[in-house]
Protein backbone atom coordinates (compact mmCIF):
# COMPACT_ATOMS: atom_id res chain seq x y z
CA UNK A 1 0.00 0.00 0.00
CA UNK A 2 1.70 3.01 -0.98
CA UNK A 3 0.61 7.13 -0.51
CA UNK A 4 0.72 9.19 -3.97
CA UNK A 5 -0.07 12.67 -3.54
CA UNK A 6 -2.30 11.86 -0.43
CA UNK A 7 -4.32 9.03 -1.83
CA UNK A 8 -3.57 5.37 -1.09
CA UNK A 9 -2.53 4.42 -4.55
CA UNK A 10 -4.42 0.99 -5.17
CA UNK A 11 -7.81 2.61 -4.44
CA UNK A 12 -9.90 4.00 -7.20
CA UNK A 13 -10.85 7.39 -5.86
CA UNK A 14 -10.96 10.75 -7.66
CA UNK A 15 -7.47 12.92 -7.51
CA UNK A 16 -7.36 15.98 -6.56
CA UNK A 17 -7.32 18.77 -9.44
CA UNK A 18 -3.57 19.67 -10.62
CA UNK A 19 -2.44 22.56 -12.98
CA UNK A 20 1.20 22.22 -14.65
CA UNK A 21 3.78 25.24 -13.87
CA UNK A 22 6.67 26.29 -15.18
CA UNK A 23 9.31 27.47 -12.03
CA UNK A 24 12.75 28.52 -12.48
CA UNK A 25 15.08 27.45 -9.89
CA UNK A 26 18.42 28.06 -9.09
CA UNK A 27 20.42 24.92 -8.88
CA UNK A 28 21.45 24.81 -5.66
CA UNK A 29 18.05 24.34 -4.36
CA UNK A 30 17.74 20.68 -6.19
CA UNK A 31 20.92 19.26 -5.71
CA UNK A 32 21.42 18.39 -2.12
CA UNK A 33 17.64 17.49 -1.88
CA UNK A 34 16.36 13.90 -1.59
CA UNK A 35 13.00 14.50 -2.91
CA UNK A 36 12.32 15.62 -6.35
CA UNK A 37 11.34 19.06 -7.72
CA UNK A 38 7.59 18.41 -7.70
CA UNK A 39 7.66 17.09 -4.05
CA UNK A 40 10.13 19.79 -3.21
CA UNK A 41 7.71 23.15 -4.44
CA UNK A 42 4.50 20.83 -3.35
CA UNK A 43 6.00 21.01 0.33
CA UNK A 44 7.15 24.18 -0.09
CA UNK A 45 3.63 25.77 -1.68
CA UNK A 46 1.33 23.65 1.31
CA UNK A 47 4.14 25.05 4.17
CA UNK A 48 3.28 28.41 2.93
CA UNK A 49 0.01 27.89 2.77
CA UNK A 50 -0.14 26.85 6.73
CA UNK A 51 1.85 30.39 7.25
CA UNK A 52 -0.30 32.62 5.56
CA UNK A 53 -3.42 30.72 7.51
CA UNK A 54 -1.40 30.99 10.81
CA UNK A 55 -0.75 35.11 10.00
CA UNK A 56 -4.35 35.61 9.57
CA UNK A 57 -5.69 33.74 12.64
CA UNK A 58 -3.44 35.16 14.65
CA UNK A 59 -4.20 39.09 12.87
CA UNK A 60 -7.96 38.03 13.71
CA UNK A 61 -7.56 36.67 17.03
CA UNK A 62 -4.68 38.49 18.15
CA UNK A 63 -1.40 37.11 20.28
CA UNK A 64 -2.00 35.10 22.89
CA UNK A 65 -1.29 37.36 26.55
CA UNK A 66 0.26 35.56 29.12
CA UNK A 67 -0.94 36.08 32.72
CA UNK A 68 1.61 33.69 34.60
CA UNK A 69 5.22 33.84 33.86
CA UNK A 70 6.65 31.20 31.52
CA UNK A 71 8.89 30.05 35.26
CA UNK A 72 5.51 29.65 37.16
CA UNK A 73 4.06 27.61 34.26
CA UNK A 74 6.83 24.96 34.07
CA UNK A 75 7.07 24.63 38.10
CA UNK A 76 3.90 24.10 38.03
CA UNK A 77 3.98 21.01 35.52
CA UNK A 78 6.94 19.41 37.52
């Protein structure tokens, strides 16, 4: 049973919708890297993705105010 793009590959489901890009690289960023270029920008696009979400909660929401000290907190969990 192997995972391709988030599916389980022998199961006949419905992938998700792709569009082909052209990206120019420089070199350096493919050579010491274990997983291919397709992989590589996937990760890269979805990590972004989970950053701009994270900057937008937290513009909504606001930062989180602390009303112990970060000290009291762990002495507390020991």
């Amino acid at each position: 049973m192997a995972w391709h793009y988030g599916i389980l590959s022998h199961m006949e489901t419905r992938a998700e919708p792709t569009r082909k890009i052209t990206v120019h690289l420089p070199v350096r960023l493919l050579e010491d890297d274990e997983l291919g270029a397709t992989e590589l920008i996937r990760n890269a696009l979805e990590q972004y993705r989970r950053i701009r979400k994270q900057r937008a909660f937290s513009e909504r929401f606001g930062k989180v105010n602390w009303t112990l000290p970060y000290e009291q907190i762990k002495a507390e969990r020991e």
